[in-house]
PDB file of N, CA and C in Angstrom:
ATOM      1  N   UNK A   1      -7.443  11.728  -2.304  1.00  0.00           N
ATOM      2  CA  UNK A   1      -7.708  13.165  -2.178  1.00  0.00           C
ATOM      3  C   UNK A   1      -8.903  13.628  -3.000  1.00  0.00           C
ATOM      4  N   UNK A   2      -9.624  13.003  -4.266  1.00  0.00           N
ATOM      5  CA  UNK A   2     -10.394  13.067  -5.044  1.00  0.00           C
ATOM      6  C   UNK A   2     -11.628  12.392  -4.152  1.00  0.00           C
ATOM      7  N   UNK A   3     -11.746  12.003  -2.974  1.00  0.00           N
ATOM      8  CA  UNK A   3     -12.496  11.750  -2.583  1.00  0.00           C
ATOM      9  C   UNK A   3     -12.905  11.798  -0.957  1.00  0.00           C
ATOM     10  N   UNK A   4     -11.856  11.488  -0.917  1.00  0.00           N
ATOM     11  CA  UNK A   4     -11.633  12.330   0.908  1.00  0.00           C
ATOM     12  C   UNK A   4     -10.786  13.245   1.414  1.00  0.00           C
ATOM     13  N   UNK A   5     -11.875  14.443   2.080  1.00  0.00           N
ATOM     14  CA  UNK A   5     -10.426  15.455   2.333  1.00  0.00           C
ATOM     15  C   UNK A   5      -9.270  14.898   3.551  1.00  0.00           C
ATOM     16  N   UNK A   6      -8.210  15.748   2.894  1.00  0.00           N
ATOM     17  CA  UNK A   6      -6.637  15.623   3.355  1.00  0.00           C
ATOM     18  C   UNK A   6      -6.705  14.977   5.091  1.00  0.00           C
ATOM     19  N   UNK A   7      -7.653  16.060   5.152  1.00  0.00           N
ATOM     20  CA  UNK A   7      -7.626  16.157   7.206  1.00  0.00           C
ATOM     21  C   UNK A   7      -8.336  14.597   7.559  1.00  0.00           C
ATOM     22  N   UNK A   8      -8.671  14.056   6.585  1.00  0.00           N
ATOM     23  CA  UNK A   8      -9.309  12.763   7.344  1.00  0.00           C
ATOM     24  C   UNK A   8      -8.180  11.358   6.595  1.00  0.00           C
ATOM     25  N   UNK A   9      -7.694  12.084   5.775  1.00  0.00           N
ATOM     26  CA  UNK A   9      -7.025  10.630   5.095  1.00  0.00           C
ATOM     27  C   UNK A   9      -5.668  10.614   6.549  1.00  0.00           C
ATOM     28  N   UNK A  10      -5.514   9.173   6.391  1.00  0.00           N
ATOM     29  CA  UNK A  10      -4.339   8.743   7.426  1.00  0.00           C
ATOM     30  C   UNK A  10      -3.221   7.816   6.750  1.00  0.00           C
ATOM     31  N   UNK A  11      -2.168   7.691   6.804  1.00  0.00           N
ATOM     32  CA  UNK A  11      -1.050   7.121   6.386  1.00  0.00           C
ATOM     33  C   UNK A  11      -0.488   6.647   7.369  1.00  0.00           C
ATOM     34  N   UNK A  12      -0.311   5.209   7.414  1.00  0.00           N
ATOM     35  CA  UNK A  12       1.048   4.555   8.093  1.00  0.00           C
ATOM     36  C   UNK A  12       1.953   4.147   7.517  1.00  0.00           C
ATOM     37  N   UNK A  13       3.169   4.371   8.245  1.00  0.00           N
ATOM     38  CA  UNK A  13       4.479   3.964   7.837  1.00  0.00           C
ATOM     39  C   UNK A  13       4.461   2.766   8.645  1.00  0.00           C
ATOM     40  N   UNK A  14       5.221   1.739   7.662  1.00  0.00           N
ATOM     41  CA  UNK A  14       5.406   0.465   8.355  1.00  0.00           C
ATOM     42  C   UNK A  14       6.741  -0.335   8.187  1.00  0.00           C
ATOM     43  N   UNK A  15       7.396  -0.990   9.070  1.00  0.00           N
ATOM     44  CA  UNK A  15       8.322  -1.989   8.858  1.00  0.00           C
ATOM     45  C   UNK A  15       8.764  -2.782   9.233  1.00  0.00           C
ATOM     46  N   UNK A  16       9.298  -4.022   9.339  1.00  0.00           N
ATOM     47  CA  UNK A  16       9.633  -5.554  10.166  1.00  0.00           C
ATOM     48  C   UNK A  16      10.541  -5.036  11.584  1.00  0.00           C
ATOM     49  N   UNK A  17      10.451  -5.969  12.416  1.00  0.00           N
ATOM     50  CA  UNK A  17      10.671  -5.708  13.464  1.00  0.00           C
ATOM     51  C   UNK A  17      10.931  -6.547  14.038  1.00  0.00           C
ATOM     52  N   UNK A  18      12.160  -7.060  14.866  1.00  0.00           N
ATOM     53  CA  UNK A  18      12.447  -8.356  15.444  1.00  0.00           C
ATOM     54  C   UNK A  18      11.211  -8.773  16.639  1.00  0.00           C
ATOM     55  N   UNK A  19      10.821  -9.939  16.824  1.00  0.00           N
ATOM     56  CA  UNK A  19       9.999  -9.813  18.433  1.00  0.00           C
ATOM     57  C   UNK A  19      11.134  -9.544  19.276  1.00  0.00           C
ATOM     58  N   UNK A  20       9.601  -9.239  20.083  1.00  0.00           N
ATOM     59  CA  UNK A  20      10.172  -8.728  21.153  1.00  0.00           C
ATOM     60  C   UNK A  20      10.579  -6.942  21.410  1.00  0.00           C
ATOM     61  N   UNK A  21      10.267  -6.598  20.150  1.00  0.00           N
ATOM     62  CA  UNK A  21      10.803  -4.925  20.089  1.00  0.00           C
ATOM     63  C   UNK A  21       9.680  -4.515  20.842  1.00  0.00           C
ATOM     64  N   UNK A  22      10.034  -3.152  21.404  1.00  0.00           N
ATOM     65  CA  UNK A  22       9.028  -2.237  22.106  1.00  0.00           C
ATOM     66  C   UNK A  22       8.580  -1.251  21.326  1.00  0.00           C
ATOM     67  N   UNK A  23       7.164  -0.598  21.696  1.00  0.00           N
ATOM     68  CA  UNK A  23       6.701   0.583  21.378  1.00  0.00           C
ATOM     69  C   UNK A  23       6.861   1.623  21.850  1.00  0.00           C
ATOM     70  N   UNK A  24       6.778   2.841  21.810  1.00  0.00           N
ATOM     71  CA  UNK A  24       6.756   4.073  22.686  1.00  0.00           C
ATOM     72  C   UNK A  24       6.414   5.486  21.745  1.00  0.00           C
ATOM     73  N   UNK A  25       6.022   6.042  22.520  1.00  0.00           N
ATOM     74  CA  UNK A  25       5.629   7.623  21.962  1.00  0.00           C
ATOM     75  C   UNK A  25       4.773   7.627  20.864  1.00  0.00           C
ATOM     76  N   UNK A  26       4.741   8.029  20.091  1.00  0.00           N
ATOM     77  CA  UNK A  26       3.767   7.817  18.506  1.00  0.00           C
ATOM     78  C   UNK A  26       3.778   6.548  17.963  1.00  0.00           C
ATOM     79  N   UNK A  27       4.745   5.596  18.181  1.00  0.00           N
ATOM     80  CA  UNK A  27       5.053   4.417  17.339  1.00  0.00           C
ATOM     81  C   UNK A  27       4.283   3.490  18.503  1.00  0.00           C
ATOM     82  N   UNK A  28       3.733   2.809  17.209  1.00  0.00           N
ATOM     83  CA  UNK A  28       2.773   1.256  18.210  1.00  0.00           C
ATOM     84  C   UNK A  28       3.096  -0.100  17.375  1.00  0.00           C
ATOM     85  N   UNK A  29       3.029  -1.107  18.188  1.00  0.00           N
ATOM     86  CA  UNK A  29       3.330  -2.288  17.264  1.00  0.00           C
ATOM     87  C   UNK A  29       1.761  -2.735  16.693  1.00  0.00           C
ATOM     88  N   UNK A  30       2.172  -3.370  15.610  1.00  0.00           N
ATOM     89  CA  UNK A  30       0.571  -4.181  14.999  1.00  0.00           C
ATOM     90  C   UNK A  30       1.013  -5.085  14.117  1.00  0.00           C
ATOM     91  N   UNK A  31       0.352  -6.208  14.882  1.00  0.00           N
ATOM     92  CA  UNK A  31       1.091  -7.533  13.474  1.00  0.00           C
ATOM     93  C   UNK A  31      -0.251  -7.635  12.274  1.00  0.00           C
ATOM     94  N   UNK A  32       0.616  -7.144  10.982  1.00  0.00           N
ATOM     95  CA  UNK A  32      -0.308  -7.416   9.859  1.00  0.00           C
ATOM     96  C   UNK A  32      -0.567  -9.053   9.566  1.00  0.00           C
ATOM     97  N   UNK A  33      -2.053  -8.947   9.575  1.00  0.00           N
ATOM     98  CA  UNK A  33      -2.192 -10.571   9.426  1.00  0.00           C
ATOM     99  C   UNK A  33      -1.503 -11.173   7.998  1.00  0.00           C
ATOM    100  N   UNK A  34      -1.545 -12.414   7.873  1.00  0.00           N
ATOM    101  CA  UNK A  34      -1.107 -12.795   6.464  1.00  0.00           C
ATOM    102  C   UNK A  34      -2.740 -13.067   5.313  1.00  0.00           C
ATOM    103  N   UNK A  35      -2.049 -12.401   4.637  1.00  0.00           N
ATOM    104  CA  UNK A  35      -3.163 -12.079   3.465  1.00  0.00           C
ATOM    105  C   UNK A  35      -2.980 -12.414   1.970  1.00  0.00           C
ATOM    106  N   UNK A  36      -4.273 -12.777   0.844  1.00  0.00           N
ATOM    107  CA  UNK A  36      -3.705 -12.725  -0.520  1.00  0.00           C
ATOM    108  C   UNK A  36      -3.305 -11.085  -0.879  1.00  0.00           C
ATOM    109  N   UNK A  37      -2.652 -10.676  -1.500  1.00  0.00           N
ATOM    110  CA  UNK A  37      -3.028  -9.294  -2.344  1.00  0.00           C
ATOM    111  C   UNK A  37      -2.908  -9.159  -3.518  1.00  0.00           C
ATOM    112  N   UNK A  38      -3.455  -8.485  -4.183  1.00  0.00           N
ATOM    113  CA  UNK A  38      -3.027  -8.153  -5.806  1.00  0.00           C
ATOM    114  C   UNK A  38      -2.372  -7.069  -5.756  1.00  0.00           C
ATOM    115  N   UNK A  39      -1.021  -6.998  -6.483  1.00  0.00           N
ATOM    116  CA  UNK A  39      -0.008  -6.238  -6.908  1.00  0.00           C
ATOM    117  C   UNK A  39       0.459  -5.818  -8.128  1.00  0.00           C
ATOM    118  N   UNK A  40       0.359  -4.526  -8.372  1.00  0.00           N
ATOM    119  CA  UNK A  40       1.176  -4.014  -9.451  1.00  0.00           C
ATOM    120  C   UNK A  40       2.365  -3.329  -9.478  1.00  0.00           C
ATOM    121  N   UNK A  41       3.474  -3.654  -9.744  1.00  0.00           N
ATOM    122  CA  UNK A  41       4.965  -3.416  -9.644  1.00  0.00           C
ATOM    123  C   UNK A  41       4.742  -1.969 -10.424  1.00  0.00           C
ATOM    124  N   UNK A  42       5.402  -1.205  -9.910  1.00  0.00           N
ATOM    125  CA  UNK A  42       5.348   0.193 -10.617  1.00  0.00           C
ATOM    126  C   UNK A  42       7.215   0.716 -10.566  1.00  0.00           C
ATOM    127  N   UNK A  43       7.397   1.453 -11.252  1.00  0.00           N
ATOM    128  CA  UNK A  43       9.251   2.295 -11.312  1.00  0.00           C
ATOM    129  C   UNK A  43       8.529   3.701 -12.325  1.00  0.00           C
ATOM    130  N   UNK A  44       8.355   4.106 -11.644  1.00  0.00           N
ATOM    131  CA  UNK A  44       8.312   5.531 -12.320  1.00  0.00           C
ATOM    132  C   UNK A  44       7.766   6.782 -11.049  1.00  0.00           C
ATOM    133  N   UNK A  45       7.101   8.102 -11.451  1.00  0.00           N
ATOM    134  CA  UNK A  45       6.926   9.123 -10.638  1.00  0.00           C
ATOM    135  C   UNK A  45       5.433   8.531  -9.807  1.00  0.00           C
ATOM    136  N   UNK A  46       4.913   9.306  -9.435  1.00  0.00           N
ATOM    137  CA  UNK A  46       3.934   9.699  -8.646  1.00  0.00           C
ATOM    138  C   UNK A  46       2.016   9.284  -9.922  1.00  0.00           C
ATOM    139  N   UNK A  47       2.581   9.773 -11.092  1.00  0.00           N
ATOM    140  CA  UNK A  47       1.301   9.396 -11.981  1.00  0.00           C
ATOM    141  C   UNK A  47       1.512   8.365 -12.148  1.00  0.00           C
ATOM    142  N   UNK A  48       2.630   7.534 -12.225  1.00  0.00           N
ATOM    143  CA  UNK A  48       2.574   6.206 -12.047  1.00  0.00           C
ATOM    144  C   UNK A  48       1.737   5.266 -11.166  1.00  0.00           C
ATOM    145  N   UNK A  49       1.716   5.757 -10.272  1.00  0.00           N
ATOM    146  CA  UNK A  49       1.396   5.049  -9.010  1.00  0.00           C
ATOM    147  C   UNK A  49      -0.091   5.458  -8.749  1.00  0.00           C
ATOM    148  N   UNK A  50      -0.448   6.300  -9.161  1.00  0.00           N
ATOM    149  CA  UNK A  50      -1.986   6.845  -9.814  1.00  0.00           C
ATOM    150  C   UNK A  50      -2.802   6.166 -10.476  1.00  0.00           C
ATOM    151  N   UNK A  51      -1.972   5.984 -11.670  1.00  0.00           N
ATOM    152  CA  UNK A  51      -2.790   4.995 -12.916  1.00  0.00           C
ATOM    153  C   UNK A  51      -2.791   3.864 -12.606  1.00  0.00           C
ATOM    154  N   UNK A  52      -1.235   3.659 -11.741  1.00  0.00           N
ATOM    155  CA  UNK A  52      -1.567   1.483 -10.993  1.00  0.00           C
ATOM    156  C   UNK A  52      -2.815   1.415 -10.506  1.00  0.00           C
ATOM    157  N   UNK A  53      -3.057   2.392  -9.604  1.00  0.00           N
ATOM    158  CA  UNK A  53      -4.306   2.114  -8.412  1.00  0.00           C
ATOM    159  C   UNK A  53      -5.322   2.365  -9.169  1.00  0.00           C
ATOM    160  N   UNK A  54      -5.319   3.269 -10.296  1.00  0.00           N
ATOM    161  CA  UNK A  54      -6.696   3.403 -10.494  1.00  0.00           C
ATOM    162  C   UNK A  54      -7.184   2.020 -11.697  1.00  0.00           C
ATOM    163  N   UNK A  55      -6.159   1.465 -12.078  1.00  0.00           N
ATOM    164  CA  UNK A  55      -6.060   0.377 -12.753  1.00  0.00           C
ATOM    165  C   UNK A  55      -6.980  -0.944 -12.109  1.00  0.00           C
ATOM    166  N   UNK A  56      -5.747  -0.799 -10.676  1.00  0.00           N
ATOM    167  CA  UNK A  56      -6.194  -1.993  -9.763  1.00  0.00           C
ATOM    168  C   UNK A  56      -7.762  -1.834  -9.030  1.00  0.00           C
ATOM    169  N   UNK A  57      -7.835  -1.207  -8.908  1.00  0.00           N
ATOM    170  CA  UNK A  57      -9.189  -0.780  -8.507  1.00  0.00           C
ATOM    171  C   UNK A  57     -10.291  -0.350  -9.293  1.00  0.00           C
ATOM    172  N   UNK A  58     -10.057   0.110 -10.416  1.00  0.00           N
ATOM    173  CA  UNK A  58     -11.220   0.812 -11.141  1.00  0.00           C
ATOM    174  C   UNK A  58     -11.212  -0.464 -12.418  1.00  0.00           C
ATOM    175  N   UNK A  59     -10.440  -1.321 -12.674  1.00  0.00           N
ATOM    176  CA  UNK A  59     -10.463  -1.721 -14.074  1.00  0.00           C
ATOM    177  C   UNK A  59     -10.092  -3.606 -13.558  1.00  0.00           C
ATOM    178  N   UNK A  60      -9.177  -3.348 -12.784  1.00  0.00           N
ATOM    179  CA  UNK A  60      -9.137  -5.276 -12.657  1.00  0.00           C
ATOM    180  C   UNK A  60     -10.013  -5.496 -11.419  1.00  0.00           C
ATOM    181  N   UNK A  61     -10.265  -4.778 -10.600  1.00  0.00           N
ATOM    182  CA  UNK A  61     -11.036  -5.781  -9.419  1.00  0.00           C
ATOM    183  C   UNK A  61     -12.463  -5.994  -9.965  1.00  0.00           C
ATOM    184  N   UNK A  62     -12.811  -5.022 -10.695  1.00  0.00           N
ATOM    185  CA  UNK A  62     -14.520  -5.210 -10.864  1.00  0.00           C
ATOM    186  C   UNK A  62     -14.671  -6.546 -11.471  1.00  0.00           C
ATOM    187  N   UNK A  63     -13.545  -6.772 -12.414  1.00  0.00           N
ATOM    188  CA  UNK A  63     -13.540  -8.245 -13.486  1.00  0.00           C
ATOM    189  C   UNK A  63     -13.259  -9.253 -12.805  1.00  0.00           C
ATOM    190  N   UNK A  64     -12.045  -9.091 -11.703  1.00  0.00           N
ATOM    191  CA  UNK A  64     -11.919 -10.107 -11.054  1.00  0.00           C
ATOM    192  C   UNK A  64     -12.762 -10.943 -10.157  1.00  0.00           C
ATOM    193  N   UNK A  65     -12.387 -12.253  -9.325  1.00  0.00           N
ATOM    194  CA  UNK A  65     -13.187 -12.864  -8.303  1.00  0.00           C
ATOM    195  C   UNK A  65     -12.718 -12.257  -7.142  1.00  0.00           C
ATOM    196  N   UNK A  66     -12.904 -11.291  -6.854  1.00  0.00           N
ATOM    197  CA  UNK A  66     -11.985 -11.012  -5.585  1.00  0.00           C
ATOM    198  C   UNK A  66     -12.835  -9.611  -5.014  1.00  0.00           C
ATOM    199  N   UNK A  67     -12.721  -9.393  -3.942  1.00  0.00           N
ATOM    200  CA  UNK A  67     -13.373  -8.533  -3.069  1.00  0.00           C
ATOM    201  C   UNK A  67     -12.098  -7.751  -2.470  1.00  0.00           C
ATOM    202  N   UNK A  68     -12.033  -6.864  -2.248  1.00  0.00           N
ATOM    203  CA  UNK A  68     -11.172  -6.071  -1.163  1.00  0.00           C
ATOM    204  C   UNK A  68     -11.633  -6.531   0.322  1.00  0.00           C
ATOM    205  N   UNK A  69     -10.266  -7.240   1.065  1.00  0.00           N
ATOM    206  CA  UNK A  69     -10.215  -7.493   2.311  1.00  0.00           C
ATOM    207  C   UNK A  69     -10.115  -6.482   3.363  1.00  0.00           C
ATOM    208  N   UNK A  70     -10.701  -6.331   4.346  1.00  0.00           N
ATOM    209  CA  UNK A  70     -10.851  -5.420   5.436  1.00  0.00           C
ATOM    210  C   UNK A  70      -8.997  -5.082   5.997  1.00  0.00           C
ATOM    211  N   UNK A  71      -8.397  -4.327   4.853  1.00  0.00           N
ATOM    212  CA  UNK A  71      -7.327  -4.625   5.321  1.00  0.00           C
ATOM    213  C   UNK A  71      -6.651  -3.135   4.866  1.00  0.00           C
ATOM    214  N   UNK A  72      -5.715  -2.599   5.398  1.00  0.00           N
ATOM    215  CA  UNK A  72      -5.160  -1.389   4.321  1.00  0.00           C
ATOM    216  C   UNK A  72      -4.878  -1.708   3.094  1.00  0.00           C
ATOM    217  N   UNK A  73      -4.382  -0.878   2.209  1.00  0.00           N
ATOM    218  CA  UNK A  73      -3.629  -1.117   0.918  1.00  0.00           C
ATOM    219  C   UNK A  73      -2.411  -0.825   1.183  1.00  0.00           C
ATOM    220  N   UNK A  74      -1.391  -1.453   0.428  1.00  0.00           N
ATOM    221  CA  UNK A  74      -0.183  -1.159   1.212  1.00  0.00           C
ATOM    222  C   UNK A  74       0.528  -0.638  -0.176  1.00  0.00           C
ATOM    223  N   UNK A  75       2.392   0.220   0.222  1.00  0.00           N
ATOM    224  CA  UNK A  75       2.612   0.370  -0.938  1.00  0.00           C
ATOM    225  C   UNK A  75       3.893  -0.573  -0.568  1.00  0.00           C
ATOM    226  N   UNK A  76       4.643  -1.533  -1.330  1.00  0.00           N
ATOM    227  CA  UNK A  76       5.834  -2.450  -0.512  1.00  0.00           C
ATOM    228  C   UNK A  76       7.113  -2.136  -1.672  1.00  0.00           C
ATOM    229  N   UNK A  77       8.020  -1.116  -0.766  1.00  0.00           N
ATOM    230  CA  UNK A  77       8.999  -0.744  -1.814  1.00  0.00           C
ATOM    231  C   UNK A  77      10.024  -1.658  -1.702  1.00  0.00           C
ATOM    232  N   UNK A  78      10.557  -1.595  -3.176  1.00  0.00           N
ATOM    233  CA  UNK A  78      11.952  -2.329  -3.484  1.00  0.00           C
ATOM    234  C   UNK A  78      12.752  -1.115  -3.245  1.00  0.00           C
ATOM    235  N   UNK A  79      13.215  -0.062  -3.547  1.00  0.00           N
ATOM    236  CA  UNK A  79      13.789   0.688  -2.925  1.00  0.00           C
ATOM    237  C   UNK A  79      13.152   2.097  -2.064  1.00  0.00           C
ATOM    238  N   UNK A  80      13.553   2.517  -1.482  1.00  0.00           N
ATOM    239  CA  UNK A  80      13.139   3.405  -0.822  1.00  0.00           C
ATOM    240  C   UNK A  80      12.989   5.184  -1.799  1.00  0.00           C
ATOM    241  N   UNK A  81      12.328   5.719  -1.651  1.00  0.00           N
ATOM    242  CA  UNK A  81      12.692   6.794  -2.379  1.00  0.00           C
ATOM    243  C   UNK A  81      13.528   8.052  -2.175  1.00  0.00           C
ATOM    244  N   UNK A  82      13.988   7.808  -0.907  1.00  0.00           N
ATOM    245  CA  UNK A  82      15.110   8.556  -0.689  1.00  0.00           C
ATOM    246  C   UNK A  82      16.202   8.037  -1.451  1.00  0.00           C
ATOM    247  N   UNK A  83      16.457   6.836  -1.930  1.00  0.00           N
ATOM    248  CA  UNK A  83      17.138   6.072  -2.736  1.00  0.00           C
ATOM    249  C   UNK A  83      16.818   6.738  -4.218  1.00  0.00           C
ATOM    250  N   UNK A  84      16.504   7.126  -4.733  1.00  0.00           N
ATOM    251  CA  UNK A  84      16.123   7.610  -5.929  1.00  0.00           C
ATOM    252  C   UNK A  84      15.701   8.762  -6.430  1.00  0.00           C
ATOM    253  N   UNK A  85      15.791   9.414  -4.879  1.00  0.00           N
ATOM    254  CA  UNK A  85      15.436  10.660  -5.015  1.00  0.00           C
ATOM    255  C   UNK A  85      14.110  11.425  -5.257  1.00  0.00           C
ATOM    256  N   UNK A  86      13.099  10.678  -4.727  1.00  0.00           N
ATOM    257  CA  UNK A  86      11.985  11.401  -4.476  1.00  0.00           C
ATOM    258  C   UNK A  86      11.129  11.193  -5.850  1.00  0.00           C
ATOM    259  N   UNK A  87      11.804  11.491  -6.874  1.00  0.00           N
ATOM    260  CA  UNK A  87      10.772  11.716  -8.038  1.00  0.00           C
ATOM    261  C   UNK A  87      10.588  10.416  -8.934  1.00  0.00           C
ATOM    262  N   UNK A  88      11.203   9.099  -8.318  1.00  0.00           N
ATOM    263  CA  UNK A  88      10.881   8.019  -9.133  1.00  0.00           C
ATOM    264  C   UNK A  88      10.706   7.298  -7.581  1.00  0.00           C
ATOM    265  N   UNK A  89       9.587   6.008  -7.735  1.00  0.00           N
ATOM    266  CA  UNK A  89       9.446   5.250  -7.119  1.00  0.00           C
ATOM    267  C   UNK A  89       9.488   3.463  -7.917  1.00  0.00           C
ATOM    268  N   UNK A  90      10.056   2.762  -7.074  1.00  0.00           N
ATOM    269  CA  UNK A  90       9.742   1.205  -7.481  1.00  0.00           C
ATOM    270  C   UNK A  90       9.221   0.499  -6.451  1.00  0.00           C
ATOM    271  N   UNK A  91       8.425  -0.033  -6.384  1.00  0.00           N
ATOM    272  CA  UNK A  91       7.579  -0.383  -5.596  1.00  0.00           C
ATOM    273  C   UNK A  91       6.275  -0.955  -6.031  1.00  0.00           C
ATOM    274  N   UNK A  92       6.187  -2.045  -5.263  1.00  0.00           N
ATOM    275  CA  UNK A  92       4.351  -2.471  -5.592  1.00  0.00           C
ATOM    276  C   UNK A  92       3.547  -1.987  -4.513  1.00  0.00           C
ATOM    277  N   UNK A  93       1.998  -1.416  -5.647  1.00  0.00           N
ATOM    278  CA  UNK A  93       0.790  -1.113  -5.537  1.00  0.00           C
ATOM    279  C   UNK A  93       0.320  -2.614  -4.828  1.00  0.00           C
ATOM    280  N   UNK A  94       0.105  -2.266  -3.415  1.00  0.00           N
ATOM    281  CA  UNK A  94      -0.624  -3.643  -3.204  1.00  0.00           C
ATOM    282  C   UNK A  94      -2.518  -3.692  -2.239  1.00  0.00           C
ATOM    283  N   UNK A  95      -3.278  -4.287  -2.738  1.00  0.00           N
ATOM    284  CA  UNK A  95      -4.405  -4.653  -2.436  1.00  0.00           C
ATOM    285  C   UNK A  95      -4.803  -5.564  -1.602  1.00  0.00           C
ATOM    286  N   UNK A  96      -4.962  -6.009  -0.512  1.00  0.00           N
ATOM    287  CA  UNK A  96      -5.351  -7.024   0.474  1.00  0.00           C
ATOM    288  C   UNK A  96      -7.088  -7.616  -0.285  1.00  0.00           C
ATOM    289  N   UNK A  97      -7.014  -8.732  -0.604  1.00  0.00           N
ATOM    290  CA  UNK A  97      -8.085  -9.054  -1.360  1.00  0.00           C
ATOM    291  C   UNK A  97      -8.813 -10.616  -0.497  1.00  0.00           C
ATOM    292  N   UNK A  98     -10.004 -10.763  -1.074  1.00  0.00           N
ATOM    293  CA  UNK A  98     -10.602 -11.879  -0.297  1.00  0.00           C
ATOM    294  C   UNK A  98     -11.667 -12.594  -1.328  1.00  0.00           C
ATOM    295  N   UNK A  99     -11.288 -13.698  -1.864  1.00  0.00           N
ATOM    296  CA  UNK A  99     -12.676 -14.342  -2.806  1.00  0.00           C
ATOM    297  C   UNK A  99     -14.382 -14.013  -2.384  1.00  0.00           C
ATOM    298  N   UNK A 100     -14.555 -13.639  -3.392  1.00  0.00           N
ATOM    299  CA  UNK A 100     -16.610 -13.926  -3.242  1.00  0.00           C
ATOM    300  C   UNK A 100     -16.673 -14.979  -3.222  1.00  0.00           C
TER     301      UNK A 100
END
């Protein structure tokens, strides 16, 4: 949001799916390829998950060997936050990455 307005950012929701399932109406299938990523496990609110990314991105990738892969960033929860009620999340910050 600090960098692109609201009306252009896009969010997908994603989740496993037996083959063979169908698509319809708003929902489309897409198989995520298999990828490395770098992950940071996070359990706390919303600034949590702020400071991961800006961590992972602003402070370990520059040091690292690694490039960001043409890929989304994903967030991959251990629980859901309806599970917890909205104001805590656990879940990893994850990065689709690719060696220089």
């Amino acid at each position: 949001p600090e960098v692109t307005p609201l009306r252009l950012c896009r969010f997908d929701w994603s989740i496993s799916v037996p083959v063979g399932a169908k698509a319809g109406g708003e929902v489309r299938l897409r198989t995520q390829p298999a990828c490395r990523i770098a992950a940071i496990h996070i359990c706390g609110d919303v600034t949590q998950e702020y400071l991961a990314l800006q961590y992972l991105l602003l402070a370990w990738l520059p040091r690292s060997r690694y490039l960001p892969a043409n890929l989304p960033m994903m967030e991959i929860y251990h629980k859901q936050p309806a599970e917890l009620g909205w104001a805590t999340y656990d879940m990893e910050c994850a990065l689709p990455i690719t060696t220089l």
